[in-house]
C-alpha atoms as a PDB file:
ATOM      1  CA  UNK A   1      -2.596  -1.425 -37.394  1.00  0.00           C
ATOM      2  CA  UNK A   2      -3.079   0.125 -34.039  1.00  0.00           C
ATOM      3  CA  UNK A   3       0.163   0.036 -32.180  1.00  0.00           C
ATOM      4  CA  UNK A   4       0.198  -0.876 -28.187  1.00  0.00           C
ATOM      5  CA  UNK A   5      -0.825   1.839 -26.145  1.00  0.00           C
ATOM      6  CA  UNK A   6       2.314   3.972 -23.367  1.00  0.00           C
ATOM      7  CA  UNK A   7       1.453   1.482 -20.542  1.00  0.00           C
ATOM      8  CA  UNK A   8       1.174   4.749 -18.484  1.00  0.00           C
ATOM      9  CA  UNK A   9      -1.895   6.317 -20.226  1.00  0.00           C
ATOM     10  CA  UNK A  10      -4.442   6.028 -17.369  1.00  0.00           C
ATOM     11  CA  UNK A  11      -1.839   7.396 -14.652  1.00  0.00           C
ATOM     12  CA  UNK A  12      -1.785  11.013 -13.041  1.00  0.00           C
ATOM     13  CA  UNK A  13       1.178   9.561 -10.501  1.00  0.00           C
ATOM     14  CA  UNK A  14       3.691   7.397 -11.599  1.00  0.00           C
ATOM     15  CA  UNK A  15       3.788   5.660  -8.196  1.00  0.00           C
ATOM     16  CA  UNK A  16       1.245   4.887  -5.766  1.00  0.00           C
ATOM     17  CA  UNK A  17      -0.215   8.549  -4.766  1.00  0.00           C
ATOM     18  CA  UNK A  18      -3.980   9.224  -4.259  1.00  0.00           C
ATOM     19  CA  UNK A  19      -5.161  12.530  -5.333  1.00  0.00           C
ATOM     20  CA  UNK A  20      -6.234  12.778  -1.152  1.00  0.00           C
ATOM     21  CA  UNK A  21      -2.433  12.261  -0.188  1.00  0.00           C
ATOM     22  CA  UNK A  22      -1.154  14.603  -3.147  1.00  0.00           C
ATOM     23  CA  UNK A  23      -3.413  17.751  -1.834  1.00  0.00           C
ATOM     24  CA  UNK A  24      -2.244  16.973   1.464  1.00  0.00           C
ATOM     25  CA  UNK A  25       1.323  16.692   0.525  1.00  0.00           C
ATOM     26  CA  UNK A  26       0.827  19.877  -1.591  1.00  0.00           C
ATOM     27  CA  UNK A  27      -0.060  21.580   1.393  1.00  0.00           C
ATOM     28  CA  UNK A  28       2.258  20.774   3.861  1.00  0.00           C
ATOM     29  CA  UNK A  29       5.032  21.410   1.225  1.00  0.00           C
ATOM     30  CA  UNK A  30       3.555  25.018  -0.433  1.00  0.00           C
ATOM     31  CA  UNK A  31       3.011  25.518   3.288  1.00  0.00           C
ATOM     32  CA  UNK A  32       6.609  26.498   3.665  1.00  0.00           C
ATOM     33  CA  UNK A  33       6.576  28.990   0.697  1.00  0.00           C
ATOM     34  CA  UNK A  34       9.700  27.614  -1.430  1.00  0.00           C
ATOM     35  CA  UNK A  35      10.938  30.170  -3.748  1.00  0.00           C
ATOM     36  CA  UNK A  36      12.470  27.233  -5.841  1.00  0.00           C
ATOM     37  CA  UNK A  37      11.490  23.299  -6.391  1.00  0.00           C
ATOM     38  CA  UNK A  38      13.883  20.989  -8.257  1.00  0.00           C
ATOM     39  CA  UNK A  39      12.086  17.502  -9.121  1.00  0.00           C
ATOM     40  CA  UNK A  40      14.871  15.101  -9.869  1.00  0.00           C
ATOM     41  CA  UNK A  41      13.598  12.157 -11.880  1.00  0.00           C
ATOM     42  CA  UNK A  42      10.364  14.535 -12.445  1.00  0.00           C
ATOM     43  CA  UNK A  43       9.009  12.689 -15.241  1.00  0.00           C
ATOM     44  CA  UNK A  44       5.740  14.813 -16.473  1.00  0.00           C
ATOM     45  CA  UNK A  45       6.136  16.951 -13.162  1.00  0.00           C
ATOM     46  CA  UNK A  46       2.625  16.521 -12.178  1.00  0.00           C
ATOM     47  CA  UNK A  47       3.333  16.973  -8.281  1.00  0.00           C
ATOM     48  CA  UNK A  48       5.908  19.623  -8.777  1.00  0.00           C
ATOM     49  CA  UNK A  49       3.374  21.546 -11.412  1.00  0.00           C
ATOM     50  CA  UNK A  50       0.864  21.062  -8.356  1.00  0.00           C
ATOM     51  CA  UNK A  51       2.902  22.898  -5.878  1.00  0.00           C
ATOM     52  CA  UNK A  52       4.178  25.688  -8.366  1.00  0.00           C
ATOM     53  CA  UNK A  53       0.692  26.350  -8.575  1.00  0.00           C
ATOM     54  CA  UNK A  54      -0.035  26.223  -4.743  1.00  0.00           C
ATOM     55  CA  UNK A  55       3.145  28.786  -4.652  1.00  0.00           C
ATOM     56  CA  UNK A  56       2.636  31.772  -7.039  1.00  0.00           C
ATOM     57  CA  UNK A  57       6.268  33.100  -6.326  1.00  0.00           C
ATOM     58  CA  UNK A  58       7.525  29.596  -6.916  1.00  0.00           C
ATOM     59  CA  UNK A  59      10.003  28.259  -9.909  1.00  0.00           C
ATOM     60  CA  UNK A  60      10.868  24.848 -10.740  1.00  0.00           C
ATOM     61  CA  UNK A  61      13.009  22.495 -12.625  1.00  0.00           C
ATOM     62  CA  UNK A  62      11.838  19.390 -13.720  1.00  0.00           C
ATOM     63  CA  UNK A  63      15.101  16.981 -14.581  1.00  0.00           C
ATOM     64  CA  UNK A  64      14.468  13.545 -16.679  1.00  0.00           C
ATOM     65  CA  UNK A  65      15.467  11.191 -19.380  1.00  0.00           C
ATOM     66  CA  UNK A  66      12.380  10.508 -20.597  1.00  0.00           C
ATOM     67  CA  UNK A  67      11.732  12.988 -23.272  1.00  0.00           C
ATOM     68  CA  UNK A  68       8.251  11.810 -23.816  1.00  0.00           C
ATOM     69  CA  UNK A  69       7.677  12.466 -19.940  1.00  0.00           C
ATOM     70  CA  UNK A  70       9.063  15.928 -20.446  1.00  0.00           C
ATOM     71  CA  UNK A  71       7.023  16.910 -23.396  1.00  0.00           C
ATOM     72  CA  UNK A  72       3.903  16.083 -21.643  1.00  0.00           C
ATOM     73  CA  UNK A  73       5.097  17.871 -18.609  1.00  0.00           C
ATOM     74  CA  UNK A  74       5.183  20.784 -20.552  1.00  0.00           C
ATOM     75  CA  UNK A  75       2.049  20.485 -22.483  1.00  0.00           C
ATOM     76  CA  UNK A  76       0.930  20.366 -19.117  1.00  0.00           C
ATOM     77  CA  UNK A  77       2.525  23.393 -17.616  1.00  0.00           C
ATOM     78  CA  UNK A  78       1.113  25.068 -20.707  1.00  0.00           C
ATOM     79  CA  UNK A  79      -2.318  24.574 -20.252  1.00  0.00           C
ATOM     80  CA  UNK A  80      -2.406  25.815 -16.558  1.00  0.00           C
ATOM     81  CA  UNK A  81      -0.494  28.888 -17.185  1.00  0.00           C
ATOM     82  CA  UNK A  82       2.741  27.701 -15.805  1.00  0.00           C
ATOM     83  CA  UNK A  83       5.264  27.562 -18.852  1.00  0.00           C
ATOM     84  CA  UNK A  84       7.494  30.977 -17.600  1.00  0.00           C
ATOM     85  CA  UNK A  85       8.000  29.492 -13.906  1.00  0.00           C
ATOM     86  CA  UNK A  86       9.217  25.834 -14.959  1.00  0.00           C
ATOM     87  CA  UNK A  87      11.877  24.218 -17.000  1.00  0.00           C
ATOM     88  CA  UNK A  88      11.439  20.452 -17.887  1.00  0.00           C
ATOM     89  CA  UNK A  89      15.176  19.363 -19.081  1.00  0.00           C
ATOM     90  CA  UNK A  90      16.451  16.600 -20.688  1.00  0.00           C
ATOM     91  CA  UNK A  91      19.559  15.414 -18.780  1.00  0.00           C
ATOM     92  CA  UNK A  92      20.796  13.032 -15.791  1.00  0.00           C
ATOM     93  CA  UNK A  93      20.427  14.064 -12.042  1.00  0.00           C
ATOM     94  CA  UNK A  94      23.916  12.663 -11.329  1.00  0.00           C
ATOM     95  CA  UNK A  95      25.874  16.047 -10.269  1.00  0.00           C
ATOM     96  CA  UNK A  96      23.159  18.059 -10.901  1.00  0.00           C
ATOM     97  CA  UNK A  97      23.695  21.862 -10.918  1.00  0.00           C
ATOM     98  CA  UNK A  98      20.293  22.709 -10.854  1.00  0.00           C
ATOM     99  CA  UNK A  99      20.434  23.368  -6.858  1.00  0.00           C
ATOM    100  CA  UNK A 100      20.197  24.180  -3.895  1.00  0.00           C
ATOM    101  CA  UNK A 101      16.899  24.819  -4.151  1.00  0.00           C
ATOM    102  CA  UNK A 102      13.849  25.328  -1.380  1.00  0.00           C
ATOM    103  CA  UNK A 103      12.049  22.037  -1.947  1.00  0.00           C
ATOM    104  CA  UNK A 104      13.846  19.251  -3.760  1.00  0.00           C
ATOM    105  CA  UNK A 105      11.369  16.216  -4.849  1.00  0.00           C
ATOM    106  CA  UNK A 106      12.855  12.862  -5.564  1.00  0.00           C
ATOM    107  CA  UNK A 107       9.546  10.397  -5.448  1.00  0.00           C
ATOM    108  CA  UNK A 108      10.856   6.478  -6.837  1.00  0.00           C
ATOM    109  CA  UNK A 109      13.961   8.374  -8.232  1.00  0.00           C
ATOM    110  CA  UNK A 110      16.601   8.368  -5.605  1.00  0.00           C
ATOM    111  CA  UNK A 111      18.943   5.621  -8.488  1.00  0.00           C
ATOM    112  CA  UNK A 112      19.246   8.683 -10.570  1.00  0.00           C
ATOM    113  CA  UNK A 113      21.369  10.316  -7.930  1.00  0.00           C
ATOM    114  CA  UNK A 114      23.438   7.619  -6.596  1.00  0.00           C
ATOM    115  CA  UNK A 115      23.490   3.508  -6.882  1.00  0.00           C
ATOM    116  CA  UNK A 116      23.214   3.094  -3.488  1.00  0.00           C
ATOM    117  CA  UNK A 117      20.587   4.514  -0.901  1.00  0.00           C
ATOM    118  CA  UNK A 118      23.329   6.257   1.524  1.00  0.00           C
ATOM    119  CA  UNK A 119      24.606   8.366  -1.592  1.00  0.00           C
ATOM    120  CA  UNK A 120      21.323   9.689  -3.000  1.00  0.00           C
ATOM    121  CA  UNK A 121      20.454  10.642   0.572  1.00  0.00           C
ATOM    122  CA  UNK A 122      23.740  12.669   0.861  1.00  0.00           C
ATOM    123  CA  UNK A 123      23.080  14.277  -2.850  1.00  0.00           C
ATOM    124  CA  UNK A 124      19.767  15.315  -1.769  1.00  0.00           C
ATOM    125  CA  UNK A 125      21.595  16.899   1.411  1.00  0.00           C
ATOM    126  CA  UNK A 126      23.556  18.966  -0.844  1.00  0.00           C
ATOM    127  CA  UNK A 127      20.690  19.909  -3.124  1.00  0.00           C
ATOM    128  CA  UNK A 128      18.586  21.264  -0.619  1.00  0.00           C
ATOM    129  CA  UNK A 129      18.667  24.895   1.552  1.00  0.00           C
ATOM    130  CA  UNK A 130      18.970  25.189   4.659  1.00  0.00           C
ATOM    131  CA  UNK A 131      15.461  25.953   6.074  1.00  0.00           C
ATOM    132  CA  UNK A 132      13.971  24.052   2.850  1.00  0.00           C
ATOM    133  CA  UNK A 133      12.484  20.792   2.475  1.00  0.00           C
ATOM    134  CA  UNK A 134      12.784  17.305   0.632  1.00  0.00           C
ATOM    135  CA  UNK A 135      10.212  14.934  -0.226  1.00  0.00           C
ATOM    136  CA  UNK A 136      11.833  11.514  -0.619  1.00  0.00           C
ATOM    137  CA  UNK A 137       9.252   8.923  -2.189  1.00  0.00           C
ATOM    138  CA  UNK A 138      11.483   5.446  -1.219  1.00  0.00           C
ATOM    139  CA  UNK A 139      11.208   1.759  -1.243  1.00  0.00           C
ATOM    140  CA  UNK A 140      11.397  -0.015   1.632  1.00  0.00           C
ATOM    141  CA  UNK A 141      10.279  -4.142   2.634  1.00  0.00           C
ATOM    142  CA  UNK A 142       6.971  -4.187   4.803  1.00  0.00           C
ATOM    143  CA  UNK A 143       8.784  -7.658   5.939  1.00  0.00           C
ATOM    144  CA  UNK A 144      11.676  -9.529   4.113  1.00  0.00           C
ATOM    145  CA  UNK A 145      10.592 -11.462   1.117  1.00  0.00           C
ATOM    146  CA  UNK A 146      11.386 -14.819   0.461  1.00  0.00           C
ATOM    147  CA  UNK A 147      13.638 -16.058  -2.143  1.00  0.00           C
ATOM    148  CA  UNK A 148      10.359 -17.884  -3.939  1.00  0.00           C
ATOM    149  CA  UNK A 149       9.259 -14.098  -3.699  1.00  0.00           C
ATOM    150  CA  UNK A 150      12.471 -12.507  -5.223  1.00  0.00           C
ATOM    151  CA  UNK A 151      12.328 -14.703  -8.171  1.00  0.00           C
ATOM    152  CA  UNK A 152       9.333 -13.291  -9.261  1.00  0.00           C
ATOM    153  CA  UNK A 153      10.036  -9.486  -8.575  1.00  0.00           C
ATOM    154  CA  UNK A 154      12.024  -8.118 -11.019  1.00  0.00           C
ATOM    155  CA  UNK A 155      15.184  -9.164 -12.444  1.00  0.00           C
ATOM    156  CA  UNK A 156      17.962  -9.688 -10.149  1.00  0.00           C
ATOM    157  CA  UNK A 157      15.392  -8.792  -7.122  1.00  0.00           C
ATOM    158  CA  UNK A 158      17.191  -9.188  -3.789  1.00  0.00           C
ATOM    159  CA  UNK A 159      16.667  -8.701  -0.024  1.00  0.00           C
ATOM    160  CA  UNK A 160      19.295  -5.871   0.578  1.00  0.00           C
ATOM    161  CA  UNK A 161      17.414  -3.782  -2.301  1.00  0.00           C
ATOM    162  CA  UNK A 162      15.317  -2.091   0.174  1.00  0.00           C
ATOM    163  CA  UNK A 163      15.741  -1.192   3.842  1.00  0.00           C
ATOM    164  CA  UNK A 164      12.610  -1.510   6.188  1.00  0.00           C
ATOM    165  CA  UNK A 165      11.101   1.236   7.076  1.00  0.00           C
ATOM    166  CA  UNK A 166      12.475   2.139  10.246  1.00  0.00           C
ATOM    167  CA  UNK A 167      16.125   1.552   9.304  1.00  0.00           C
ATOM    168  CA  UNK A 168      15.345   3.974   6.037  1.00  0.00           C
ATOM    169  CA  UNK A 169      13.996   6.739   7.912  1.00  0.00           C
ATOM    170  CA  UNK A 170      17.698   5.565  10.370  1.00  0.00           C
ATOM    171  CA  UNK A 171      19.813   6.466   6.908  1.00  0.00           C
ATOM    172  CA  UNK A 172      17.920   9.802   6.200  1.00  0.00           C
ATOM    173  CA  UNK A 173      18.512  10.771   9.721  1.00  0.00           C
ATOM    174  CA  UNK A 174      22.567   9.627   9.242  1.00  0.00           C
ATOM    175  CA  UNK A 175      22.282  11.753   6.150  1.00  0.00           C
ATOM    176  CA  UNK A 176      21.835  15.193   8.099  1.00  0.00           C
ATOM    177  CA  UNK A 177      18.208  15.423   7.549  1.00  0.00           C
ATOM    178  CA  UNK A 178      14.953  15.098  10.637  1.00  0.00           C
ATOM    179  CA  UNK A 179      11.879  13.508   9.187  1.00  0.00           C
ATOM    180  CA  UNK A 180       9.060  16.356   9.588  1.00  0.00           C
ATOM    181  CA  UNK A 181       6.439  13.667   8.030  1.00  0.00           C
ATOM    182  CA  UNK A 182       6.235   9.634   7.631  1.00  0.00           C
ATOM    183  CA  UNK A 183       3.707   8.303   5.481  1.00  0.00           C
ATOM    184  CA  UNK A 184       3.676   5.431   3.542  1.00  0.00           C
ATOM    185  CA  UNK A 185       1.461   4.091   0.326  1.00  0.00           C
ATOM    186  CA  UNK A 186      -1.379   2.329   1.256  1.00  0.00           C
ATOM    187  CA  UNK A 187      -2.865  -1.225  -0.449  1.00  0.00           C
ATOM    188  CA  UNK A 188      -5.183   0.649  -2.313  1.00  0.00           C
ATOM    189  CA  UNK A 189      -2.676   3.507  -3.601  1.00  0.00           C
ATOM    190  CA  UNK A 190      -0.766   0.547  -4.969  1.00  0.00           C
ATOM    191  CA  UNK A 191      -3.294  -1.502  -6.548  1.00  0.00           C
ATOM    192  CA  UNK A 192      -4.617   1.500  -7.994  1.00  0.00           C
ATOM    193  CA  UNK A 193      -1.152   2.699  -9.526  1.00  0.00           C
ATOM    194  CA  UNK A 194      -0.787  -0.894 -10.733  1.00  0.00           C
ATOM    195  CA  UNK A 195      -3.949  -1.394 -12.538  1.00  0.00           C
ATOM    196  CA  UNK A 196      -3.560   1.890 -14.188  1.00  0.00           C
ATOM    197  CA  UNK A 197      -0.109   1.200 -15.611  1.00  0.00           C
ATOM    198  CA  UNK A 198      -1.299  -1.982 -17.178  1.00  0.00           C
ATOM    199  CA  UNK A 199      -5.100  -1.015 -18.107  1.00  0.00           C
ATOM    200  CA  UNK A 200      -4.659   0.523 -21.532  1.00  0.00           C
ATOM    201  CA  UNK A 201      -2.078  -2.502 -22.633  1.00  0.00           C
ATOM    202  CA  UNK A 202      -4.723  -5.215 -21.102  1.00  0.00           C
ATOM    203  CA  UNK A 203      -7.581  -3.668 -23.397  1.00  0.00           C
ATOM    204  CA  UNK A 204      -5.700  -3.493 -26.163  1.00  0.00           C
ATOM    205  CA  UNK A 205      -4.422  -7.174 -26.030  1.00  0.00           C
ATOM    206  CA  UNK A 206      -8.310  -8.645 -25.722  1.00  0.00           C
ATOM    207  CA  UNK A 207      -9.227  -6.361 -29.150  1.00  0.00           C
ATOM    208  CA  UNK A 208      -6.278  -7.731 -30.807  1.00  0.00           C
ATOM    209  CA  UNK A 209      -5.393 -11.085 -29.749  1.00  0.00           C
ATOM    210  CA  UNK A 210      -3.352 -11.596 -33.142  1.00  0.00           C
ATOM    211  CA  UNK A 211      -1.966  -8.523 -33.420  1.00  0.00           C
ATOM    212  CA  UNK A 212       1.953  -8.694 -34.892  1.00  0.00           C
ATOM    213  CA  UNK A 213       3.128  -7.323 -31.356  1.00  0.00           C
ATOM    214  CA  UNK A 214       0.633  -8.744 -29.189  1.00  0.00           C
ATOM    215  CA  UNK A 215       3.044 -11.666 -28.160  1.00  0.00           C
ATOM    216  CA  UNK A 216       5.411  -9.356 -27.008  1.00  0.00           C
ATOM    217  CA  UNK A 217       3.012  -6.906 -25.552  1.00  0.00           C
ATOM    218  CA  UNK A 218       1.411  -9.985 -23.779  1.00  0.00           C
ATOM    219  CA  UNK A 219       4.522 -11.538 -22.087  1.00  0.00           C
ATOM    220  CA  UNK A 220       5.931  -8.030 -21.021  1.00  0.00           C
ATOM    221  CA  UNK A 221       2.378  -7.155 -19.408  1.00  0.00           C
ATOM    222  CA  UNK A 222       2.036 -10.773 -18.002  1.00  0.00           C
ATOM    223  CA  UNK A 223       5.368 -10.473 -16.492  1.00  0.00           C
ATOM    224  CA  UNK A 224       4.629  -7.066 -14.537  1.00  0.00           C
ATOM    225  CA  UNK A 225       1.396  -8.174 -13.431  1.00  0.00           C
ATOM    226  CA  UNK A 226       2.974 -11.471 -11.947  1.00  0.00           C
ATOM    227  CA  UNK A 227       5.975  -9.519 -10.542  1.00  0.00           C
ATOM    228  CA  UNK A 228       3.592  -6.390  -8.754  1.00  0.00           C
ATOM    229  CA  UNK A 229       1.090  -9.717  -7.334  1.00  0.00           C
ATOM    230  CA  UNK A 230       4.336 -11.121  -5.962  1.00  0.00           C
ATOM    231  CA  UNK A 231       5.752  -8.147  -3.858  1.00  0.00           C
ATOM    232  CA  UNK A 232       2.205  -6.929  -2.975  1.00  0.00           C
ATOM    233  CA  UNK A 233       2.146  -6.120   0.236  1.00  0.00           C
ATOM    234  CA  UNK A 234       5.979  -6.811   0.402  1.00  0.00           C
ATOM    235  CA  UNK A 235       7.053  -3.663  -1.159  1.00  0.00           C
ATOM    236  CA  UNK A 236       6.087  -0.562   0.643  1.00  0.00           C
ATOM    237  CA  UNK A 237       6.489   2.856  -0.362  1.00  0.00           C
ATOM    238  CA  UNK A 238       8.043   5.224   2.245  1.00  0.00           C
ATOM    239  CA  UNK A 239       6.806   9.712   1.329  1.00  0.00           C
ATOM    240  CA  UNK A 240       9.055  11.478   4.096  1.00  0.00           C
ATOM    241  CA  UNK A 241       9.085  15.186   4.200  1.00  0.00           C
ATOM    242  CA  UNK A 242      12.754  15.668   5.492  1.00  0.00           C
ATOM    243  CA  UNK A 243      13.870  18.680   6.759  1.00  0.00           C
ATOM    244  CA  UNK A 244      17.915  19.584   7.185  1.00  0.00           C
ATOM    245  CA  UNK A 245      19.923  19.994   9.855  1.00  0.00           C
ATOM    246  CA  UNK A 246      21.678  23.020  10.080  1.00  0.00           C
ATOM    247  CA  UNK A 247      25.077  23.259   9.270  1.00  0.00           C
ATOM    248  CA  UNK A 248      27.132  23.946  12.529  1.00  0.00           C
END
């Protein structure tokens, strides 16, 4: 029997980022000709693949757990002629050695570095050159949610999770970093990113209703869907290009 499909089949982003924002970011961040680009949390590296190839001089390292991520980052790197200027490795961003490096990603990945907020921030300070640049891809609450809201989010959902917007750019600023770029995901970003996670798993349950999984399939898929309706337009997505402040 045909198993469920990866619920991430249909997406070139894992987060809300249209092809329109990811040229511009690509831009703005090959602009300032990094030498090296660490992606913490890279997954398939598809934005740090994009700016290696923006920046001919450029080499990266791609850092995940996901090993299925990683091998399709490389297939990936492989097919644009990228394999001997990029690493994809297996292993935790906590401590990371892989740095400092010229332009440090960390897009819906800061928990790999640190629990908290404050503490990724400061990791990222110390994984990042002087002169360089960081693109932080954060959470933050477009207004606070309700507790009919939270219970509906994801498990254990809860108003400090985020920051708004203002005080989050407030704790990269605290961090030693000045914000060179605020942008945040728009409505349709998200609702495109959301559709596409679930899209392959929603066509597979209506061809196989009685499938031995499709209960399982069906509550996990009915669960995201209710939880992504709940905090849309709640849950905003903060890209800052964040530069650092010279060390005195």
């Amino acid at each position: 029997m045909t198993p469920p499909p990866r619920r991430t089949g249909r997406l070139t982003f894992h987060g809300p980022l249209s092809e329109t924002r990811a040229d511009a970011l690509v831009r703005r961040l090959a602009g300032n000709s990094p030498a090296t680009v660490l992606d913490i949390g890279c997954g398939r590296g598809e934005l740090m693949l994009r700016v290696l190839a923006a920046t001919p001089r450029a080499t990266g390292t791609g850092v995940d757990l996901d090993p299925e991520d990683l091998a399709r980052g490389r297939r990936a790197a492989e097919a644009r002629g990228l394999t001997p200027r990029v690493r994809f490795l297996e292993e935790s961003a906590t401590g990371t050695p892989h740095g400092p490096a010229d332009l440090v990603l960390c897009v819906g990945a800061g928990q790999a570095l640190a629990e908290q907020l404050p503490g990724a921030l400061a990791a990222l300070r110390g994984l990042v050159t002087d002169g360089g640049r960081v693109l932080l891809g954060e959470g933050f609450w477009q207004r606070t949610p309700t507790p009919s809201e939270l219970t509906r989010m994801w498990p254990g959902a809860a108003a400090t999770d985020h920051p708004g917007l203002a005080a989050l750019v407030d704790l990269a600023i605290r961090a030693g970093f000045r914000p060179e770029w605020t942008e945040t995901a728009s409505l349709d970003e998200w609702e495109e990113f959301e559709s596409a996670y679930l899209a392959d798993t929603e066509v597979w349950l209506a061809a196989h209703p009685d499938h031995p999984r499709a209960a399982e399939t069906r509550q996990r898929a009915d669960r995201h869907r209710s939880a992504w309706l709940t905090y849309r337009g709640v849950l905003g997505l903060a890209y800052l290009t964040l530069v650092p402040v010279a060390a005195r």
